[in-house]
N, C-alpha and C. Protein backbone atom coordinates (compact mmCIF):
# COMPACT_ATOMS: atom_id res chain seq x y z
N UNK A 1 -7.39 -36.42 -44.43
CA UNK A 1 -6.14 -37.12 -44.23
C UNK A 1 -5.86 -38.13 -45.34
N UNK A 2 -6.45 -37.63 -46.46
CA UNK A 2 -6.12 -39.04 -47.72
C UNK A 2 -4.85 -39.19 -48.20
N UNK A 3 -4.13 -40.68 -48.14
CA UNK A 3 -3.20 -40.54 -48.90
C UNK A 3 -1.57 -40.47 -47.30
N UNK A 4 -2.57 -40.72 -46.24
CA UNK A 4 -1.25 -40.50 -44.85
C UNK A 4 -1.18 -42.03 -44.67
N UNK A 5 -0.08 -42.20 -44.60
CA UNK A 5 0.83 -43.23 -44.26
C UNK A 5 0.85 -43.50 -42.64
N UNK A 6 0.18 -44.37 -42.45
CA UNK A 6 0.69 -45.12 -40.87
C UNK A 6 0.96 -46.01 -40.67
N UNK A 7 2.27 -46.27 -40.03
CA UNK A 7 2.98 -47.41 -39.56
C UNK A 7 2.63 -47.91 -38.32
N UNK A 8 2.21 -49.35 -38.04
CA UNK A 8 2.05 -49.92 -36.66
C UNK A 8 2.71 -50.94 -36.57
N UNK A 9 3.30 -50.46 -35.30
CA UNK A 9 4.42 -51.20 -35.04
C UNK A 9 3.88 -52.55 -33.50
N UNK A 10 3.27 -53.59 -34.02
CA UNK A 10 3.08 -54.22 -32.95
C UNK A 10 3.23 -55.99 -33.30
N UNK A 11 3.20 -56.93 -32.57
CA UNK A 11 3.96 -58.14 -32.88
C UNK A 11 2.75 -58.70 -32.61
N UNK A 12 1.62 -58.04 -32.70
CA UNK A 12 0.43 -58.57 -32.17
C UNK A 12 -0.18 -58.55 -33.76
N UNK A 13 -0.52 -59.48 -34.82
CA UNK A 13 -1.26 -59.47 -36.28
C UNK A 13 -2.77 -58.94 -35.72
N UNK A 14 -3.33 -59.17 -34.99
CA UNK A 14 -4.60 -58.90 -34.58
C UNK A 14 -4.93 -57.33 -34.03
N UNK A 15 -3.31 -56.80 -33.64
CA UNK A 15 -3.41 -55.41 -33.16
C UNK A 15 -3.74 -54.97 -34.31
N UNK A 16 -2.53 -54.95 -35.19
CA UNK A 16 -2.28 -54.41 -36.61
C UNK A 16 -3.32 -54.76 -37.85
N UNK A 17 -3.88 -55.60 -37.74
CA UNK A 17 -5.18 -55.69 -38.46
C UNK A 17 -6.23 -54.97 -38.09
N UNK A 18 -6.89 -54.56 -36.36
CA UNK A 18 -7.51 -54.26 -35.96
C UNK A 18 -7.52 -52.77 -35.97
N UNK A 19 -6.49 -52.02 -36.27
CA UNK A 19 -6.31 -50.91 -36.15
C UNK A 19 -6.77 -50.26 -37.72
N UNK A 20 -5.97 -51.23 -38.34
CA UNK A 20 -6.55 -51.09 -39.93
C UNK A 20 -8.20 -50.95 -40.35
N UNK A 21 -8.78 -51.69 -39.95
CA UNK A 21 -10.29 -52.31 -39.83
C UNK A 21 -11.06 -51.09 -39.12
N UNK A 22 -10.12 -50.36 -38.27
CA UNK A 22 -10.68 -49.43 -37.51
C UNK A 22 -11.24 -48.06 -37.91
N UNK A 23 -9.94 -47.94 -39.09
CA UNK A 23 -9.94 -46.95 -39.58
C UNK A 23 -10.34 -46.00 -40.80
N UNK A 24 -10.64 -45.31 -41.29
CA UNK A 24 -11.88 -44.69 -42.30
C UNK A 24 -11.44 -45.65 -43.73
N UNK A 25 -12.12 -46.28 -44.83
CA UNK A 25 -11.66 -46.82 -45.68
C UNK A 25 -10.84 -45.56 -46.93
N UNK A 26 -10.31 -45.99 -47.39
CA UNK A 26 -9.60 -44.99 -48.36
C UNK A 26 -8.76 -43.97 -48.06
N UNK A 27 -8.83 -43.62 -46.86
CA UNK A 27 -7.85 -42.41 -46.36
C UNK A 27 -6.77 -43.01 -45.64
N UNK A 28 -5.87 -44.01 -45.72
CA UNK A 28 -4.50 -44.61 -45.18
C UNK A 28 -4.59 -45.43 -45.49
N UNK A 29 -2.60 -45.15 -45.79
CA UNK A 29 -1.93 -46.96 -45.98
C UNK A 29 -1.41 -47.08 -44.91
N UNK A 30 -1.71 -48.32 -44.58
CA UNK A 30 -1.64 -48.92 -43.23
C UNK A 30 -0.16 -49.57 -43.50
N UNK A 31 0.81 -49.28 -43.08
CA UNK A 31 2.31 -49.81 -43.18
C UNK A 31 2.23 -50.67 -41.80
N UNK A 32 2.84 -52.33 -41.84
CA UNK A 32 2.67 -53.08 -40.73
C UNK A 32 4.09 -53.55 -40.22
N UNK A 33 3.93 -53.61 -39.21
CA UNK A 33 5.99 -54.16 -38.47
C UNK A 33 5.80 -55.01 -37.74
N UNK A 34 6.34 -56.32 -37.41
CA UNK A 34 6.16 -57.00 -36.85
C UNK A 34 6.91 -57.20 -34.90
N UNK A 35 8.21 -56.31 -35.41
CA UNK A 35 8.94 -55.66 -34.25
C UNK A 35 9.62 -54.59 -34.50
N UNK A 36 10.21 -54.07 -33.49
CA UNK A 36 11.03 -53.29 -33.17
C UNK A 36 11.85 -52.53 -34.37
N UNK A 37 12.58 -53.67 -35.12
CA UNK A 37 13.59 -53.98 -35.88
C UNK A 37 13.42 -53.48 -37.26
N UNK A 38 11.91 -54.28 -37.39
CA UNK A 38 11.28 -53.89 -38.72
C UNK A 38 10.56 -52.56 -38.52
N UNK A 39 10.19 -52.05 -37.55
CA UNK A 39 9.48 -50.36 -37.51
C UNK A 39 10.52 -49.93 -37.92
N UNK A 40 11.57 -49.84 -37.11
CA UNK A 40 12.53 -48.62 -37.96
C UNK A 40 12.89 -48.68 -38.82
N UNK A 41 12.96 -49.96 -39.51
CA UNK A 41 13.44 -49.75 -40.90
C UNK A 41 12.67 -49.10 -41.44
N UNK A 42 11.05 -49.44 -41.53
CA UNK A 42 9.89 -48.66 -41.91
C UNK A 42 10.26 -47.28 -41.86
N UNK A 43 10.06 -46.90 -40.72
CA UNK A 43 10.48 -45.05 -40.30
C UNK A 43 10.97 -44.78 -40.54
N UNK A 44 12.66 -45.50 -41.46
CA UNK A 44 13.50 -44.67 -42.05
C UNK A 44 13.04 -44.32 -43.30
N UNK A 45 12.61 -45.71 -44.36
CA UNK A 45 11.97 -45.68 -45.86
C UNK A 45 10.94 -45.59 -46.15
N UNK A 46 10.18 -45.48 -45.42
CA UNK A 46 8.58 -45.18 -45.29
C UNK A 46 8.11 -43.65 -44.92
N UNK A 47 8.78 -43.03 -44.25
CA UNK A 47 8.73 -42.10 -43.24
C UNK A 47 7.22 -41.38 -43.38
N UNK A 48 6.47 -42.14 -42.23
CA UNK A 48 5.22 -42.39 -42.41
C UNK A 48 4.50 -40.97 -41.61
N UNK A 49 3.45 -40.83 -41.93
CA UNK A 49 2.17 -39.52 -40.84
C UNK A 49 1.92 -39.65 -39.89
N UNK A 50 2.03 -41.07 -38.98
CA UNK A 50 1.93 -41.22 -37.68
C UNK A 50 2.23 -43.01 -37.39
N UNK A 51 3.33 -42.72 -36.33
CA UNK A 51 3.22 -43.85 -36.16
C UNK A 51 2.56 -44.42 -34.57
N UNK A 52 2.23 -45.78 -34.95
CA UNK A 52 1.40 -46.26 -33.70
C UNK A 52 2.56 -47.34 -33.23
N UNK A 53 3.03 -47.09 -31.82
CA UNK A 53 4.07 -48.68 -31.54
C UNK A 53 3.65 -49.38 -30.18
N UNK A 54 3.69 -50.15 -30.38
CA UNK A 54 3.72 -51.12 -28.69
C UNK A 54 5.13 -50.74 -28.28
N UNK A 55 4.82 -50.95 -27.44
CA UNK A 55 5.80 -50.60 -26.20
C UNK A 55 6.88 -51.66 -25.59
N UNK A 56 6.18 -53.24 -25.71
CA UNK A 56 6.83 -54.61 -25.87
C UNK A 56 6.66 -55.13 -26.66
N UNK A 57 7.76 -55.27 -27.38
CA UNK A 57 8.09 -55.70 -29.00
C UNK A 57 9.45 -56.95 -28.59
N UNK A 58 9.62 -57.67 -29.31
CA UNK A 58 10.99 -58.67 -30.08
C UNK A 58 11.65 -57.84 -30.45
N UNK A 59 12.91 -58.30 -30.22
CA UNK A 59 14.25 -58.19 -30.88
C UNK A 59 14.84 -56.08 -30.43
N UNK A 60 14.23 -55.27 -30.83
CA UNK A 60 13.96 -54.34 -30.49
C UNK A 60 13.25 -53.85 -29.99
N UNK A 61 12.84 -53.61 -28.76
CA UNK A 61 11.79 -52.91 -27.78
C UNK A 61 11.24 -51.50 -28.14
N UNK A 62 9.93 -51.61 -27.75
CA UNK A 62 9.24 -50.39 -28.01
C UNK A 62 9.69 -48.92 -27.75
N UNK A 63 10.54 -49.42 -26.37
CA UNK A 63 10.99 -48.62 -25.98
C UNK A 63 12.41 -47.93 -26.67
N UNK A 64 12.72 -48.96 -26.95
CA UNK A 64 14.20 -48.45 -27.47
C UNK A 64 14.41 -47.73 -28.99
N UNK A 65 12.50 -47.96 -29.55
CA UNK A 65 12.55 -47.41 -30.90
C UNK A 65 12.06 -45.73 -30.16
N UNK A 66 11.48 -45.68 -29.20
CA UNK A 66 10.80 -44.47 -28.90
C UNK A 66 12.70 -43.96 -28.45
N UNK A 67 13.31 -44.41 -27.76
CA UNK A 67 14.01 -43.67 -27.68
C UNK A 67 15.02 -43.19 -29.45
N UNK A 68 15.25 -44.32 -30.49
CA UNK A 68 15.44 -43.60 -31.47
C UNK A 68 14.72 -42.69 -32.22
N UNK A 69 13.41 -42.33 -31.92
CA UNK A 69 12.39 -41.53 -32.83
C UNK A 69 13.37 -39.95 -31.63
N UNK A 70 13.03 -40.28 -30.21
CA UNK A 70 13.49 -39.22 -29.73
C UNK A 70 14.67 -38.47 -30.37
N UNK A 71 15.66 -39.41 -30.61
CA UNK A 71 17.12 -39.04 -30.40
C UNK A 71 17.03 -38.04 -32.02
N UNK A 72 16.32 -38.39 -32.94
CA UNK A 72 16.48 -37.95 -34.05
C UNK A 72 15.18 -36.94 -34.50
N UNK A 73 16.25 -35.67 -34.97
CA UNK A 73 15.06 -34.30 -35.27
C UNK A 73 13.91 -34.31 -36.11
N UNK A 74 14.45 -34.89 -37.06
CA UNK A 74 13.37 -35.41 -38.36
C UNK A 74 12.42 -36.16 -37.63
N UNK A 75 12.45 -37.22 -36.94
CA UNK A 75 11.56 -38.60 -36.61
C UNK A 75 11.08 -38.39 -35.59
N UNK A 76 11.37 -37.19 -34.56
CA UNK A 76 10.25 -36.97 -33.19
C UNK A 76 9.35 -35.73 -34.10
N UNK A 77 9.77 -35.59 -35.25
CA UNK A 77 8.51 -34.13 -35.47
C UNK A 77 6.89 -35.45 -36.12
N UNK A 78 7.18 -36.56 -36.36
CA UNK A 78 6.33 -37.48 -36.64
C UNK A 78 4.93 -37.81 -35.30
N UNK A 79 4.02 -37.40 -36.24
CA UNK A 79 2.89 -37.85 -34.27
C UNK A 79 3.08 -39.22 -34.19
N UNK A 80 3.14 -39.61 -32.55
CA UNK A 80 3.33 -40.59 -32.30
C UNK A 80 2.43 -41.31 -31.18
N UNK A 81 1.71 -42.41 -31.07
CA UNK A 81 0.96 -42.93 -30.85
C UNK A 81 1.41 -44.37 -30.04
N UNK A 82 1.80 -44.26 -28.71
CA UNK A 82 1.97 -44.95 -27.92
C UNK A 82 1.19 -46.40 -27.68
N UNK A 83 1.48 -47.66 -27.78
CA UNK A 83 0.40 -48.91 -27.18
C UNK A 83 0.87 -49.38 -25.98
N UNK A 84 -0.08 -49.96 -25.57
CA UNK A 84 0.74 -51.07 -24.17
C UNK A 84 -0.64 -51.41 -23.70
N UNK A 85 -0.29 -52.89 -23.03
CA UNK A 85 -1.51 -53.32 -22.22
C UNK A 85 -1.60 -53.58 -21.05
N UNK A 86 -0.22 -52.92 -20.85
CA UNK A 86 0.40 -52.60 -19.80
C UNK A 86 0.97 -51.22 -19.07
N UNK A 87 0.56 -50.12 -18.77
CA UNK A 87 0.57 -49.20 -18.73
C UNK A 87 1.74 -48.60 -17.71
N UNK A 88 1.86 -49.76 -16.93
CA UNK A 88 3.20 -49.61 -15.91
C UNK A 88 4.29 -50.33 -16.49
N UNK A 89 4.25 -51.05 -17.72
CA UNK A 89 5.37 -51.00 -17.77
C UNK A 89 6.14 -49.49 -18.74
N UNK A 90 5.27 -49.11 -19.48
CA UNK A 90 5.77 -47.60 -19.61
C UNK A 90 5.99 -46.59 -18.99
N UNK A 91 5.47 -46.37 -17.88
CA UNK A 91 5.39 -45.33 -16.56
C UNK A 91 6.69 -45.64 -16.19
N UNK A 92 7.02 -47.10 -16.15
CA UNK A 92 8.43 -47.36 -15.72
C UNK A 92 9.48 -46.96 -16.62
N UNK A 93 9.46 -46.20 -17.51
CA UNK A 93 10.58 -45.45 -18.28
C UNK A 93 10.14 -44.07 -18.54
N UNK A 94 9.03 -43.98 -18.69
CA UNK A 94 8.63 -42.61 -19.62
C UNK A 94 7.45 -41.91 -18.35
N UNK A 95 7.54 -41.12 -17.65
CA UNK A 95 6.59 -40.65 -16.61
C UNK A 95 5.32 -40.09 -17.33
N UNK A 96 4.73 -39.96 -16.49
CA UNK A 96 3.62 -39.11 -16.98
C UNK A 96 3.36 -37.89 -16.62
N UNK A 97 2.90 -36.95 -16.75
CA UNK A 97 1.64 -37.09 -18.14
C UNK A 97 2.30 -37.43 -19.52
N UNK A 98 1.71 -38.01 -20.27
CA UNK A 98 2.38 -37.97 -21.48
C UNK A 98 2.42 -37.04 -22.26
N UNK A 99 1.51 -36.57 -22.09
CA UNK A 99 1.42 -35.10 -23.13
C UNK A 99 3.03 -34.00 -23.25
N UNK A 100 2.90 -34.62 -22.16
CA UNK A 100 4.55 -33.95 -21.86
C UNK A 100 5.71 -34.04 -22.82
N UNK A 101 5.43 -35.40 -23.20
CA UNK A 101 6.97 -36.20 -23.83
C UNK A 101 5.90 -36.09 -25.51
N UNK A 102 4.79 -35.18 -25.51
CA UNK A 102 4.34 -35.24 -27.20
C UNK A 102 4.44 -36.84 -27.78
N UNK A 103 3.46 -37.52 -26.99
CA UNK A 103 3.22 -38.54 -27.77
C UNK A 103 1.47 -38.68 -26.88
N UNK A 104 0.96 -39.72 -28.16
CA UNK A 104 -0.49 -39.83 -26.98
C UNK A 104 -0.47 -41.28 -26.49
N UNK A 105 -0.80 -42.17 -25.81
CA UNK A 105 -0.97 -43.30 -25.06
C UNK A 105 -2.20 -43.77 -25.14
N UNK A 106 -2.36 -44.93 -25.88
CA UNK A 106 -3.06 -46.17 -25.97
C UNK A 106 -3.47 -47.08 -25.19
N UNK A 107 -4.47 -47.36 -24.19
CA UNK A 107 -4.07 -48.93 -23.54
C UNK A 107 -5.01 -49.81 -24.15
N UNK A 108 -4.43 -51.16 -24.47
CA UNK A 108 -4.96 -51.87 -24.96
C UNK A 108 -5.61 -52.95 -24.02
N UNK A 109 -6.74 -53.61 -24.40
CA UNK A 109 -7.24 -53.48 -25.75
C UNK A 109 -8.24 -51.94 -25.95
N UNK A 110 -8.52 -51.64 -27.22
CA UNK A 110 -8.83 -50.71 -27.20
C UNK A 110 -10.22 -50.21 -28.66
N UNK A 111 -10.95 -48.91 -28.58
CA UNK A 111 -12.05 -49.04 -29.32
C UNK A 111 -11.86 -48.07 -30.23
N UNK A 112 -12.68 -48.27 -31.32
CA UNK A 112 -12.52 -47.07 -32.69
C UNK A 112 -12.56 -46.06 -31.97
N UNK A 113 -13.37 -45.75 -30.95
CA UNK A 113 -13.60 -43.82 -30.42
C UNK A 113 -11.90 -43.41 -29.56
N UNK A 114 -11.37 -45.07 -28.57
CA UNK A 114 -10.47 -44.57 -28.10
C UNK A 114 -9.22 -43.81 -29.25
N UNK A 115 -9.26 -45.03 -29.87
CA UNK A 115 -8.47 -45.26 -31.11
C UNK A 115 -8.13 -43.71 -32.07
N UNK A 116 -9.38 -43.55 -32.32
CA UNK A 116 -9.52 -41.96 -33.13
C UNK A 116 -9.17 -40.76 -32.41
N UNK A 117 -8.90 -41.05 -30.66
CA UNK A 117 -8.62 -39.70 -30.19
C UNK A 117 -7.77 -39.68 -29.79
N UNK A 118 -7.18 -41.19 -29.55
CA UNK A 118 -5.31 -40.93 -29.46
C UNK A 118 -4.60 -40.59 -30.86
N UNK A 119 -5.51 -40.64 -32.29
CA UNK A 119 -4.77 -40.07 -33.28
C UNK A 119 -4.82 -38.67 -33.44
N UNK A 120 -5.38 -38.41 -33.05
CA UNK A 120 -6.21 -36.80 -32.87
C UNK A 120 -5.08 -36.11 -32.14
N UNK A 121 -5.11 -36.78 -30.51
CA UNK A 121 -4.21 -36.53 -29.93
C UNK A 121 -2.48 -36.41 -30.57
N UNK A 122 -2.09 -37.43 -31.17
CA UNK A 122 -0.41 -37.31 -31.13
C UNK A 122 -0.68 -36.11 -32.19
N UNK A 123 -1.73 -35.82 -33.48
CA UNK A 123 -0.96 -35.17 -34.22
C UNK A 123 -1.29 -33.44 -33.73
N UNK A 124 -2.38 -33.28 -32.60
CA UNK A 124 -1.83 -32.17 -31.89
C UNK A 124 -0.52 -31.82 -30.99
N UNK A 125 -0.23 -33.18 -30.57
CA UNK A 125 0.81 -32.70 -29.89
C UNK A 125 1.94 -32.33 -30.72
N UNK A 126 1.95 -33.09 -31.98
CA UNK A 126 3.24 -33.22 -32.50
C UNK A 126 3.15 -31.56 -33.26
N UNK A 127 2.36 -30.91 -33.42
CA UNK A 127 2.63 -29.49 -33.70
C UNK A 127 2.44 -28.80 -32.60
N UNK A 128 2.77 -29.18 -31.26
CA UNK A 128 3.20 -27.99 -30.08
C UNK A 128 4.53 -28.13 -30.07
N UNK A 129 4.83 -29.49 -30.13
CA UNK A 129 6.44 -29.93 -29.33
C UNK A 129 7.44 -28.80 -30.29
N UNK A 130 8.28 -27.89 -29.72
CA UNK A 130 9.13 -27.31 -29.76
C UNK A 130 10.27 -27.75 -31.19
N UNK A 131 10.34 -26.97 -32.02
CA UNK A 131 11.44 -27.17 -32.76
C UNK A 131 12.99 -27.36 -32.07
N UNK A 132 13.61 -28.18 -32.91
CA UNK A 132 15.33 -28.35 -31.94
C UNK A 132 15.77 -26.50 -31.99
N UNK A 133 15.43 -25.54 -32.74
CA UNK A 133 15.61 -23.97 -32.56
C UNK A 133 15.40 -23.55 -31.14
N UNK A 134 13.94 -24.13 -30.37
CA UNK A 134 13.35 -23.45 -29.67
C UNK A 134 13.86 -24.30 -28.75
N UNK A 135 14.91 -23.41 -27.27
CA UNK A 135 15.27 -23.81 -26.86
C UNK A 135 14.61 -23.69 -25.52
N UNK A 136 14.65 -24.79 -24.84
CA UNK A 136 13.20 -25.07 -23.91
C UNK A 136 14.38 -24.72 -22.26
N UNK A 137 14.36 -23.49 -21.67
CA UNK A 137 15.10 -22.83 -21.49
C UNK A 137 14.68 -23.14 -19.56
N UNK A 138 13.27 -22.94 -19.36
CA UNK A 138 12.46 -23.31 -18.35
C UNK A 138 12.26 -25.34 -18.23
N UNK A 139 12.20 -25.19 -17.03
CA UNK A 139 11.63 -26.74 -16.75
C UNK A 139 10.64 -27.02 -17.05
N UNK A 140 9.97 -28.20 -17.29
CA UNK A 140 8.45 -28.82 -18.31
C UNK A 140 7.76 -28.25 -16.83
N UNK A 141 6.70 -27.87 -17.59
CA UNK A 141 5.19 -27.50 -16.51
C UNK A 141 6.11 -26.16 -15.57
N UNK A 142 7.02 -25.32 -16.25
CA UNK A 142 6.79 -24.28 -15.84
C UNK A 142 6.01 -22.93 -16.27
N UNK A 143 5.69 -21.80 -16.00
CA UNK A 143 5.04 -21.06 -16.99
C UNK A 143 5.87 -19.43 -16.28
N UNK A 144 6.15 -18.74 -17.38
CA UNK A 144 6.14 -17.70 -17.19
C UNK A 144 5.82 -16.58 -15.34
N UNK A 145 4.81 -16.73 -14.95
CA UNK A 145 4.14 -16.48 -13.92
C UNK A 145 5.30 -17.18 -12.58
N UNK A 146 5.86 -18.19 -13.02
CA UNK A 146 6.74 -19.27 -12.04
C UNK A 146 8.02 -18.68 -12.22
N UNK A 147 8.55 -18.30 -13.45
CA UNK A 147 9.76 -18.08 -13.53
C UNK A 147 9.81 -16.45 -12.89
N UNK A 148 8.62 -15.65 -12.85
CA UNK A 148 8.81 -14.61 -12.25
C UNK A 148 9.42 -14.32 -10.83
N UNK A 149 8.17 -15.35 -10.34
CA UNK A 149 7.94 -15.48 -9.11
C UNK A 149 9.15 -15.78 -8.42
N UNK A 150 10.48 -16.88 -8.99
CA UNK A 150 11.58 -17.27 -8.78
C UNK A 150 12.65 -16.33 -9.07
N UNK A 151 12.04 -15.31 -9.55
CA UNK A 151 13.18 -14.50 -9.94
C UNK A 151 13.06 -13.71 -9.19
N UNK A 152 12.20 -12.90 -8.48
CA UNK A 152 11.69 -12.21 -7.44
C UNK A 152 12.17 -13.03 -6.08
N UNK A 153 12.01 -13.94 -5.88
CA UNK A 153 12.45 -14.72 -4.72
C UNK A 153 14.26 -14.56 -4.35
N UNK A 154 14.89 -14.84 -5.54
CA UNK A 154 15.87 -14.72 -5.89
C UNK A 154 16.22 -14.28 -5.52
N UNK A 155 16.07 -12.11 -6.62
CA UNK A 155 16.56 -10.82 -5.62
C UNK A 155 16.17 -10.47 -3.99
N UNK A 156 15.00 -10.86 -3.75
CA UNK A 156 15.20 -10.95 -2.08
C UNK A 156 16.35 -11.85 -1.45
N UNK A 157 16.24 -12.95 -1.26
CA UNK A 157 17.74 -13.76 -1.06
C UNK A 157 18.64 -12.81 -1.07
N UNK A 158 19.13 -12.69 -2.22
CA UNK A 158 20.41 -11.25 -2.43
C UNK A 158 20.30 -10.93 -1.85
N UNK A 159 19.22 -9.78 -1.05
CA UNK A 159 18.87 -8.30 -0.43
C UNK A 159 19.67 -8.66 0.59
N UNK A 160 18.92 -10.27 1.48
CA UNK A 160 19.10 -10.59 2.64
C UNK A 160 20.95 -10.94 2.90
N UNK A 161 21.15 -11.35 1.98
CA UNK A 161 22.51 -12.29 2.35
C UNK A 161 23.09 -10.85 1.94
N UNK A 162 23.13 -9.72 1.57
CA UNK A 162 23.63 -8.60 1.65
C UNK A 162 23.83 -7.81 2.89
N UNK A 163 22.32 -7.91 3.59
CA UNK A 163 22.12 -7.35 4.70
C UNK A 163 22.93 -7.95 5.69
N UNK A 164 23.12 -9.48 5.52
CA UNK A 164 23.30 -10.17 6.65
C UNK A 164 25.21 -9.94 6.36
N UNK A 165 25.61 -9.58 5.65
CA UNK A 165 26.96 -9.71 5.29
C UNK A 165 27.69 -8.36 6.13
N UNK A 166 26.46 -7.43 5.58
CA UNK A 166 26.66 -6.29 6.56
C UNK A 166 27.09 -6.63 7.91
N UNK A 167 25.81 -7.06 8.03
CA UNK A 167 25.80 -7.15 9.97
C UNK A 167 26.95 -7.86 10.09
N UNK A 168 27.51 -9.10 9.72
CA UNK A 168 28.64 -9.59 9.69
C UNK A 168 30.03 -8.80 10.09
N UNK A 169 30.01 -8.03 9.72
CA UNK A 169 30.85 -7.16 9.04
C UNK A 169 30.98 -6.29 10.33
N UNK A 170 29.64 -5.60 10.45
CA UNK A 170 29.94 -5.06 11.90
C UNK A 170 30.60 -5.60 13.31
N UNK A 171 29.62 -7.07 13.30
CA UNK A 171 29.83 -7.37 14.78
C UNK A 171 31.34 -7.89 14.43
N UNK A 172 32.26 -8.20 13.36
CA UNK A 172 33.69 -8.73 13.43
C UNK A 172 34.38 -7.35 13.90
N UNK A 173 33.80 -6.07 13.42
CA UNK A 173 34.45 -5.09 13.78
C UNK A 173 34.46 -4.87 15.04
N UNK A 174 33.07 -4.96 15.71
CA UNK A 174 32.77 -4.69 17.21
C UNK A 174 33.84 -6.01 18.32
N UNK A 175 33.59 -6.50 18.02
CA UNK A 175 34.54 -8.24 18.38
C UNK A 175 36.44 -7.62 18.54
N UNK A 176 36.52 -7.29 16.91
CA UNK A 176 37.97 -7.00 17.26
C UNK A 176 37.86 -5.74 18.15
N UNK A 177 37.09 -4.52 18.02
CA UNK A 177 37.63 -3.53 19.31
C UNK A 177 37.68 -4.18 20.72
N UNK A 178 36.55 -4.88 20.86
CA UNK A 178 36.54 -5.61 22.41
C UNK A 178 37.59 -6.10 22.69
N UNK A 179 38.72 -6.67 21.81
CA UNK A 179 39.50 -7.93 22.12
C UNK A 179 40.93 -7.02 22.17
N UNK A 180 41.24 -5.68 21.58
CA UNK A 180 42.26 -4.53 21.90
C UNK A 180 42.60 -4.43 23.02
């Protein structure tokens, strides 16, 4: 990984030092943000190999940069590396599992081994998550096997509300002779 650019985005100097300190010497420039405000500027002119953000930030919230990395095609294909030391207050916007939403999750405080496998983590996820091409057509955590199964369910329904339309059909006929 020599030569990858990571941006951490936390208002904490001790996060952002610590993460640095953490990490292999010579193989990253450690790009630092103090909030919200200043990550994205970073992510626009920097456009870094992974970024790491807290989640409660100044001026711009963690959250509200995760939702611009989302909103934009270029900047969600970036692995992304979730913090908080607070874990509910992210649950309270973003559900879990995370793996879901292709980012990995941090809780702080936290250790070189955690540290190294939430990087591990975002930049696998960030080569599953779906190109804006691939249009995600099924609901998250469905599989193939589910969509069958619903489709099969389906044409029965039909069969029935066919059958039953029938019978319908009869007893209005039988009804009006009675009533002649």
């Amino acid at each position: 990984m020599a030569g990858h650019k990571i941006l951490v985005i936390d208002d904490s100097k001790v996060i952002r030092v610590r993460v640095q300190e953490m990490l292999p010497q010579g193989n990253f420039t450690v790009i630092e943000a103090k909030d919200g405000q200043e990550g994205l500027k970073f992510i626009v002119k920097e456009r870094p190999n992974l970024i790491m953000l807290d989640f409660l930030l100044p001026k711009v919230t963690g959250w509200q940069v995760f939702q611009k990395i989302q909103s934009d095609s270029k900047l969600k294909k970036i692995p992304l590396v979730l913090m908080s030391g607070r874990k509910e207050e992210v649950t309270d916007k973003i559900p879990e599992p995370f793996d879901k939403h292709y980012f990995a999750f941090l809780e702080k405080p936290f250790e070189k081994k955690e540290l190294t496998a939430a990087i591990k983590s975002a930049f696998d996820l960030a080569k599953k998550r779906p190109t804006d091409q691939q249009v995600d057509v099924a609901p998250p955590g469905s599989s193939s096997k589910d969509i069958q199964a619903l489709q099969a369910q389906v044409k029965k329904m039909e069969a029935e509300i066919a059958a039953l339309k029938k019978q319908m059909t009869q007893l209005v006929t039988i009804v009006k002779q009675k009533l002649k």
